[in-house]
N, C-alpha and C. Protein backbone atom coordinates (compact mmCIF):
# COMPACT_ATOMS: atom_id res chain seq x y z
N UNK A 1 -33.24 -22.49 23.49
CA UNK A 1 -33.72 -22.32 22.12
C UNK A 1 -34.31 -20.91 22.01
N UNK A 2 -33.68 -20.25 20.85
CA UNK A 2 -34.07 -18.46 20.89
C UNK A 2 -35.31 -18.66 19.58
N UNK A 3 -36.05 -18.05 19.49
CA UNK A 3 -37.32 -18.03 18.84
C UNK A 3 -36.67 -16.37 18.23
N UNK A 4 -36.84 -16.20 16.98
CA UNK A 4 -36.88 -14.92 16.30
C UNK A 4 -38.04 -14.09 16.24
N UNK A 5 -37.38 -12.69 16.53
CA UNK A 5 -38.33 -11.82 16.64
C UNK A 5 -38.97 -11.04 15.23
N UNK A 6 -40.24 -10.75 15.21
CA UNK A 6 -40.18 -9.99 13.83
C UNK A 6 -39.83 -9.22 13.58
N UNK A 7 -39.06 -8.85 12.28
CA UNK A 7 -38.52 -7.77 11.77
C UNK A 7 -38.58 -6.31 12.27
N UNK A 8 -40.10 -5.75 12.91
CA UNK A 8 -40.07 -4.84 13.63
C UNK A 8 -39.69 -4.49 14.95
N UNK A 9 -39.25 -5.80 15.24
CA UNK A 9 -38.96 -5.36 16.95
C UNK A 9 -37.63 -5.73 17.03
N UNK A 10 -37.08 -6.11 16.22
CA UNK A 10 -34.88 -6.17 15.92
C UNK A 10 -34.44 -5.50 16.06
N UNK A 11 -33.27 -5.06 16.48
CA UNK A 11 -32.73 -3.90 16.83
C UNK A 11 -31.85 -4.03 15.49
N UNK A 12 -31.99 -2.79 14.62
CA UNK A 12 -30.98 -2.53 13.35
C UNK A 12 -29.66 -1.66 13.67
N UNK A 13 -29.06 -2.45 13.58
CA UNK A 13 -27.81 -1.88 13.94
C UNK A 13 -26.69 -1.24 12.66
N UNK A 14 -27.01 -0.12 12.14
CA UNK A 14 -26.39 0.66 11.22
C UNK A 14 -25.07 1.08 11.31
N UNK A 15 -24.06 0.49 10.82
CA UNK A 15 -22.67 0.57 11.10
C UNK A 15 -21.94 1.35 9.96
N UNK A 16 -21.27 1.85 9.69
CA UNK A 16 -21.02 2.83 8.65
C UNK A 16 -19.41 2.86 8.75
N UNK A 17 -18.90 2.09 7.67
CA UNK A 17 -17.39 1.96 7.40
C UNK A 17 -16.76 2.88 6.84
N UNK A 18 -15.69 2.91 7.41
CA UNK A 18 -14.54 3.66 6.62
C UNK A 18 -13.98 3.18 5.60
N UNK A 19 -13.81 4.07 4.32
CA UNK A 19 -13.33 3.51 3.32
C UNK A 19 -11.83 2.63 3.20
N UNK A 20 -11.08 3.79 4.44
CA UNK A 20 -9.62 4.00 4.30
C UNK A 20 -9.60 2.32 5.46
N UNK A 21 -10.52 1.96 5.82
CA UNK A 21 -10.21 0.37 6.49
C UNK A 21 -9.40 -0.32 5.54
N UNK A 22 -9.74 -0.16 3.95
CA UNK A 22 -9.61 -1.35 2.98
C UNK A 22 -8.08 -0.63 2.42
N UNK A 23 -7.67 0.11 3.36
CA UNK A 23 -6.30 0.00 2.63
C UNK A 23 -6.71 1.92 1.43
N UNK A 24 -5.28 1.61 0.77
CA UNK A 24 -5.24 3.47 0.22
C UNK A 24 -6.42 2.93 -1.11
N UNK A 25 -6.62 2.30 -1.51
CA UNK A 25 -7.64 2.11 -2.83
C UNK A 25 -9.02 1.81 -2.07
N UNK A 26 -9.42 1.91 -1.06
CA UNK A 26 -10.68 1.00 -0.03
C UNK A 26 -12.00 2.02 -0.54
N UNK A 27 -11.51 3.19 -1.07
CA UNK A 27 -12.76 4.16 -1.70
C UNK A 27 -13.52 3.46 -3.09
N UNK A 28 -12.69 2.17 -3.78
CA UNK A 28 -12.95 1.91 -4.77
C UNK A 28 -13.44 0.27 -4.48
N UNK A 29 -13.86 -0.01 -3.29
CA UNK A 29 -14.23 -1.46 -3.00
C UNK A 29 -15.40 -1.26 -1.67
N UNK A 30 -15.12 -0.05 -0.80
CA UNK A 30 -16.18 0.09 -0.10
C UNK A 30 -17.49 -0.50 -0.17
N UNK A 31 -18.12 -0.27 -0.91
CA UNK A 31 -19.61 -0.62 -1.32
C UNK A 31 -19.26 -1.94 -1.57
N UNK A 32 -18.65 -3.20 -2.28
CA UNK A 32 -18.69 -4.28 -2.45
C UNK A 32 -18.16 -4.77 -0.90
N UNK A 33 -17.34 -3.79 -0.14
CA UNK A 33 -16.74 -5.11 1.01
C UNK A 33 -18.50 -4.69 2.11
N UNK A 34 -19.60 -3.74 2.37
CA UNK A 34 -20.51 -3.74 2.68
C UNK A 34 -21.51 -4.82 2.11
N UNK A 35 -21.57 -4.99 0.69
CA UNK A 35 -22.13 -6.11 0.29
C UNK A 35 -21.93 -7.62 0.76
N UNK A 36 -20.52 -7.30 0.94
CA UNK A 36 -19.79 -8.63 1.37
C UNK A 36 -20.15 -8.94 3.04
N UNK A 37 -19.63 -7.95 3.57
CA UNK A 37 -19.88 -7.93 5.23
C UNK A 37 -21.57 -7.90 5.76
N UNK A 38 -22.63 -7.47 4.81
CA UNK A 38 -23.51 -7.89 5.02
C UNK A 38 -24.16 -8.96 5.17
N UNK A 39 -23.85 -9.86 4.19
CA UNK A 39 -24.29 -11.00 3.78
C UNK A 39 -23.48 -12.04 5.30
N UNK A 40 -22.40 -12.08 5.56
CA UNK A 40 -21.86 -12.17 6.41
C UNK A 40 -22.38 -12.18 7.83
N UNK A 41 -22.66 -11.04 7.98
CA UNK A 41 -23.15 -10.32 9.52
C UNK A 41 -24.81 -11.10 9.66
N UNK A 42 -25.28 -10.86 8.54
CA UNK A 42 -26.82 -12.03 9.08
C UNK A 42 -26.54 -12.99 9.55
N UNK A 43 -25.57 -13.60 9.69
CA UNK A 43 -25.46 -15.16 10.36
C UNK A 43 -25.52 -14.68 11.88
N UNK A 44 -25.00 -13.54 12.13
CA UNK A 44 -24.41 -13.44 13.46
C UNK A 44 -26.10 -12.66 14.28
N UNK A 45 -26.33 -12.94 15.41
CA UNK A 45 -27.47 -12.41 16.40
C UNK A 45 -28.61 -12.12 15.20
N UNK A 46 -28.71 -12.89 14.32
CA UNK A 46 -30.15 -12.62 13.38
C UNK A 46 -31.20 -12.97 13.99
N UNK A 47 -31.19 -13.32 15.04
CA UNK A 47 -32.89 -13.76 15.58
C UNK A 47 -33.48 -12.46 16.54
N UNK A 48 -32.53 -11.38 16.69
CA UNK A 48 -32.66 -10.44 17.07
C UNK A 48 -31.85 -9.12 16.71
N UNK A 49 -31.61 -9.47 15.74
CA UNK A 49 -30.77 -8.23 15.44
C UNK A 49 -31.11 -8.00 13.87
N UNK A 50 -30.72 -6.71 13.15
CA UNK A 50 -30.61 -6.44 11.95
C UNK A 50 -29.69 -5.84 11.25
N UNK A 51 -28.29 -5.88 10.95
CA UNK A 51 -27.26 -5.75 10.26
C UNK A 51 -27.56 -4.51 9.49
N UNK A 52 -26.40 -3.65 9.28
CA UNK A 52 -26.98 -2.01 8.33
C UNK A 52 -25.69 -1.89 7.69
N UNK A 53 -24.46 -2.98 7.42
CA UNK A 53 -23.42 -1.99 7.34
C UNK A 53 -23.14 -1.18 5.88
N UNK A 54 -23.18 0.15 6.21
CA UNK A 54 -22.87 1.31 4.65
C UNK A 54 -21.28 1.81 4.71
N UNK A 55 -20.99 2.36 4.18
CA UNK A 55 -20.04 3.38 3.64
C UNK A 55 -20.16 4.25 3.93
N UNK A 56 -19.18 4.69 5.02
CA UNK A 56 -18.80 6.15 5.94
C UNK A 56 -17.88 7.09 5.03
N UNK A 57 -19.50 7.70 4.07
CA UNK A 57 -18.50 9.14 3.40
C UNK A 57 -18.88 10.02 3.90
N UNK A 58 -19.74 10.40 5.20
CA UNK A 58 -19.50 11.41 6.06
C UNK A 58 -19.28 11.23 7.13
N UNK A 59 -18.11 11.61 7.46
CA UNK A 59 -17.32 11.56 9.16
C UNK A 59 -18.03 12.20 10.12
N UNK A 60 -18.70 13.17 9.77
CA UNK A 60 -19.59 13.89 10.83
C UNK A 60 -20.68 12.97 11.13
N UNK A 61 -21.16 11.99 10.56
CA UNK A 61 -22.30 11.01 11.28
C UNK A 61 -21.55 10.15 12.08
N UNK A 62 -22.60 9.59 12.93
CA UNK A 62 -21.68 8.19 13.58
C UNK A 62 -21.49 7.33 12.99
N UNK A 63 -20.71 6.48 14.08
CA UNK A 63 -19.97 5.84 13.02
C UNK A 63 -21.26 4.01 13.02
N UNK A 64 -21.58 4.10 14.38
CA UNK A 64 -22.67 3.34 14.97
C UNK A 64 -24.13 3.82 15.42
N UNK A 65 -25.01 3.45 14.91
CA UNK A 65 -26.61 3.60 15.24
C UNK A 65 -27.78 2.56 15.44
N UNK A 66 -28.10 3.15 16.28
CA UNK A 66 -28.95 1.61 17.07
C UNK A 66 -30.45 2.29 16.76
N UNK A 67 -31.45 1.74 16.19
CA UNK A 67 -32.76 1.38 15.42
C UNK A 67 -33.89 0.45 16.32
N UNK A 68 -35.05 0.59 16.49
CA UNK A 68 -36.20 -0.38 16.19
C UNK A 68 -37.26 0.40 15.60
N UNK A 69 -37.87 -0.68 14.44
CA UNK A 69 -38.50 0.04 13.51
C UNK A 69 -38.64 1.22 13.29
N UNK A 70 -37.31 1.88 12.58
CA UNK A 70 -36.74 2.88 12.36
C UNK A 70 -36.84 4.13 13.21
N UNK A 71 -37.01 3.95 14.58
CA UNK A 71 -36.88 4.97 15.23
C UNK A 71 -35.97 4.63 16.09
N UNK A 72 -34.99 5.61 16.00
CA UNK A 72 -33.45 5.82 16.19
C UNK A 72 -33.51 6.02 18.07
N UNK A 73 -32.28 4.91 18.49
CA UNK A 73 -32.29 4.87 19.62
C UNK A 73 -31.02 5.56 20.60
N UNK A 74 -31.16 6.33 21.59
CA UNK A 74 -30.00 6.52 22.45
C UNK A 74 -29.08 5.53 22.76
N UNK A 75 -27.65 5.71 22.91
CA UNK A 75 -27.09 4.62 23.66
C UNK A 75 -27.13 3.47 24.55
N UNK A 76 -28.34 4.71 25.98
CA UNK A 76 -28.72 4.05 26.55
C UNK A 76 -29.61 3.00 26.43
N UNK A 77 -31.07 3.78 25.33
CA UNK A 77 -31.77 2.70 25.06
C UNK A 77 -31.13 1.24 24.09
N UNK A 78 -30.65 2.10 23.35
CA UNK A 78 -29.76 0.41 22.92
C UNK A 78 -29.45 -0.27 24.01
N UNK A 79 -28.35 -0.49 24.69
CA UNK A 79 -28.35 -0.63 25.84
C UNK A 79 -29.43 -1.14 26.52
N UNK A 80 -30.29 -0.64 26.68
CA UNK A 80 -31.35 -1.51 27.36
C UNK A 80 -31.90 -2.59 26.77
N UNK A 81 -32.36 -2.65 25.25
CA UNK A 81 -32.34 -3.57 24.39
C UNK A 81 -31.24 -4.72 24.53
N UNK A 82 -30.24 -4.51 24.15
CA UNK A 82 -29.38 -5.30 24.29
C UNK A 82 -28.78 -6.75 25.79
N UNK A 83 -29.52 -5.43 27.08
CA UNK A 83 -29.47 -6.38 28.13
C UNK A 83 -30.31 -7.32 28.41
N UNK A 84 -31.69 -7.17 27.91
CA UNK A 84 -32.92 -8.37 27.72
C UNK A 84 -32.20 -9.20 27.07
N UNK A 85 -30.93 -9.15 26.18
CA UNK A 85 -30.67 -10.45 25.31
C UNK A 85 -29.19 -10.69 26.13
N UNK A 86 -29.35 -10.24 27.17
CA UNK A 86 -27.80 -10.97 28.17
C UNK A 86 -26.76 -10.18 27.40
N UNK A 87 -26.48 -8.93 26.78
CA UNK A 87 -25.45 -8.40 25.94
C UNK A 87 -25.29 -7.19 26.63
N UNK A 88 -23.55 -6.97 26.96
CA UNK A 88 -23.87 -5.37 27.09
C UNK A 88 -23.16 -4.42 25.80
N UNK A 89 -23.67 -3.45 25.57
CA UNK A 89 -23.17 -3.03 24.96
C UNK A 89 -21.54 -2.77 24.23
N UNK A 90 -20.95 -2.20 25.48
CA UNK A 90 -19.53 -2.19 25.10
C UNK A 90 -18.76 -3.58 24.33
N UNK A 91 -19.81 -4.53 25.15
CA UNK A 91 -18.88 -6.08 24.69
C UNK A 91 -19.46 -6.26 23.21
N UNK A 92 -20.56 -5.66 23.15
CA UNK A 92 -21.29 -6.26 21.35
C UNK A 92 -20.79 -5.49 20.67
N UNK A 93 -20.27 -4.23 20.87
CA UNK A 93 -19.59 -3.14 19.91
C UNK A 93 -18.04 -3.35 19.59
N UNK A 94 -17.23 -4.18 20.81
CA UNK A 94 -16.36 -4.69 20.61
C UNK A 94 -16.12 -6.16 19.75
N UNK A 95 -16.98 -7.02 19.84
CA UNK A 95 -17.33 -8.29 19.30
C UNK A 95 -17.73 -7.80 18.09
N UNK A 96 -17.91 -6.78 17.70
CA UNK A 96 -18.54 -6.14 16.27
C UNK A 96 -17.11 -6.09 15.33
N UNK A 97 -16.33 -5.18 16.37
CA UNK A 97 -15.08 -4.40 15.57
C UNK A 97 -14.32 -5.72 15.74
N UNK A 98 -14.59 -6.89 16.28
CA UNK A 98 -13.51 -7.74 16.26
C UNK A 98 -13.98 -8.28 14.70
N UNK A 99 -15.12 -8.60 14.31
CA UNK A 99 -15.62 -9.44 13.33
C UNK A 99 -15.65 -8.77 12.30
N UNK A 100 -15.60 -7.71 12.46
CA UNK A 100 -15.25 -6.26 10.86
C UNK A 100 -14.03 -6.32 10.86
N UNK A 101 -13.13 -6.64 11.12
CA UNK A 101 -12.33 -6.90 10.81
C UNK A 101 -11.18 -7.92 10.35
N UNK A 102 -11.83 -9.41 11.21
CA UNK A 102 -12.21 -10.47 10.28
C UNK A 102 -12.68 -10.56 8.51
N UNK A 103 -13.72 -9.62 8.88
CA UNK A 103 -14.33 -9.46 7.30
C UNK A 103 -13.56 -8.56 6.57
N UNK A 104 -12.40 -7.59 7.04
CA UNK A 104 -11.89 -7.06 5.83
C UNK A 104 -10.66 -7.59 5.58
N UNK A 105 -10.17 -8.80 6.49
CA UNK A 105 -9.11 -9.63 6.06
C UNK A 105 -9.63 -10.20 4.88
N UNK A 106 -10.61 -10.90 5.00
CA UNK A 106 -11.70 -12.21 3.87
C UNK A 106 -11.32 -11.54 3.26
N UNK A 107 -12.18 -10.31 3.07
CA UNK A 107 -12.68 -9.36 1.42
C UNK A 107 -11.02 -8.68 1.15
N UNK A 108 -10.50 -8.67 1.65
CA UNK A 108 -9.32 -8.46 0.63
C UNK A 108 -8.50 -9.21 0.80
N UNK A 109 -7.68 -10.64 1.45
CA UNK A 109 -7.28 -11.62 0.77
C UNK A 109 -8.26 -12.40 -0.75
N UNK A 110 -9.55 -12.12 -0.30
CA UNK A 110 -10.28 -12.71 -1.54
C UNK A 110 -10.39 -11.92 -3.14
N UNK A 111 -9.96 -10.22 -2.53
CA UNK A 111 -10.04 -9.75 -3.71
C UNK A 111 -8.71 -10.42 -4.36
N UNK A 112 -8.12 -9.97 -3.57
CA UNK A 112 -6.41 -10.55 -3.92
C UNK A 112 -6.29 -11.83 -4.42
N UNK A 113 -6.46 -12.77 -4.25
CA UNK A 113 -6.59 -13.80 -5.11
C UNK A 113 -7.57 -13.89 -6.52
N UNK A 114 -8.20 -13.02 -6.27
CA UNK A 114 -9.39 -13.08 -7.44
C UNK A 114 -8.36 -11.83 -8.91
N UNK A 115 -6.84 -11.13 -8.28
CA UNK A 115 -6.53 -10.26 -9.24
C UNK A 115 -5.03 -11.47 -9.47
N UNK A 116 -4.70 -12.50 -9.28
CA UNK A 116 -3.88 -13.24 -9.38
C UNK A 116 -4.06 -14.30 -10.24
């Protein structure tokens, strides 16, 4: 049984999408499939984690950023965070991109039915 941590000691994990994920129009749904994938992503490691995902309109930032109470963490320290909760990194960043992309199947089969 995992007991949740408070809000300040979660690791916020700020993920920053590409528009061009959602296909050649994805500049014009971005911000709603983040709305969407947010709401989403709280289900997943919320007793220790905090979900960030935005809209990657600058390529020069990363594309991933690891947080506790807003002071921005190295890889490694993520990483270290992450192994107190039995996670290593590479596998949660992969388990990430597996489930973002799950979510941009949803959000656009769902837009797609919603223009039919």
């Amino acid at each position: 049984m995992s007991t949740e941590l408070p809000k300040e000691k979660k690791l916020t994990v700020l993920c920053r999408v590409e528009p061009g994920c959602l296909g050649p129009d994805g500049l014009d749904h971005i911000e709603s499939f983040c709305r969407f994938s947010h709401q989403e992503l709280k289900k997943i490691d919320s007793d220790f984690i905090k979900w960030l995902p935005l809209p990657r309109y600058d390529k020069s930032l990363a594309e991933m950023e690891y947080s506790v109470d807003s002071k921005l963490l190295s890889r490694d320290k993520a990483s270290q965070y992450l192994a107190h909760f039995k996670c290593e990194l590479n596998e949660f960043e992969e388990h990430f991109h597996d489930k973002l992309s799950t979510l941009i199947n949803e959000f656009l089969a769902n837009n797609k039915a919603k223009q039919n």
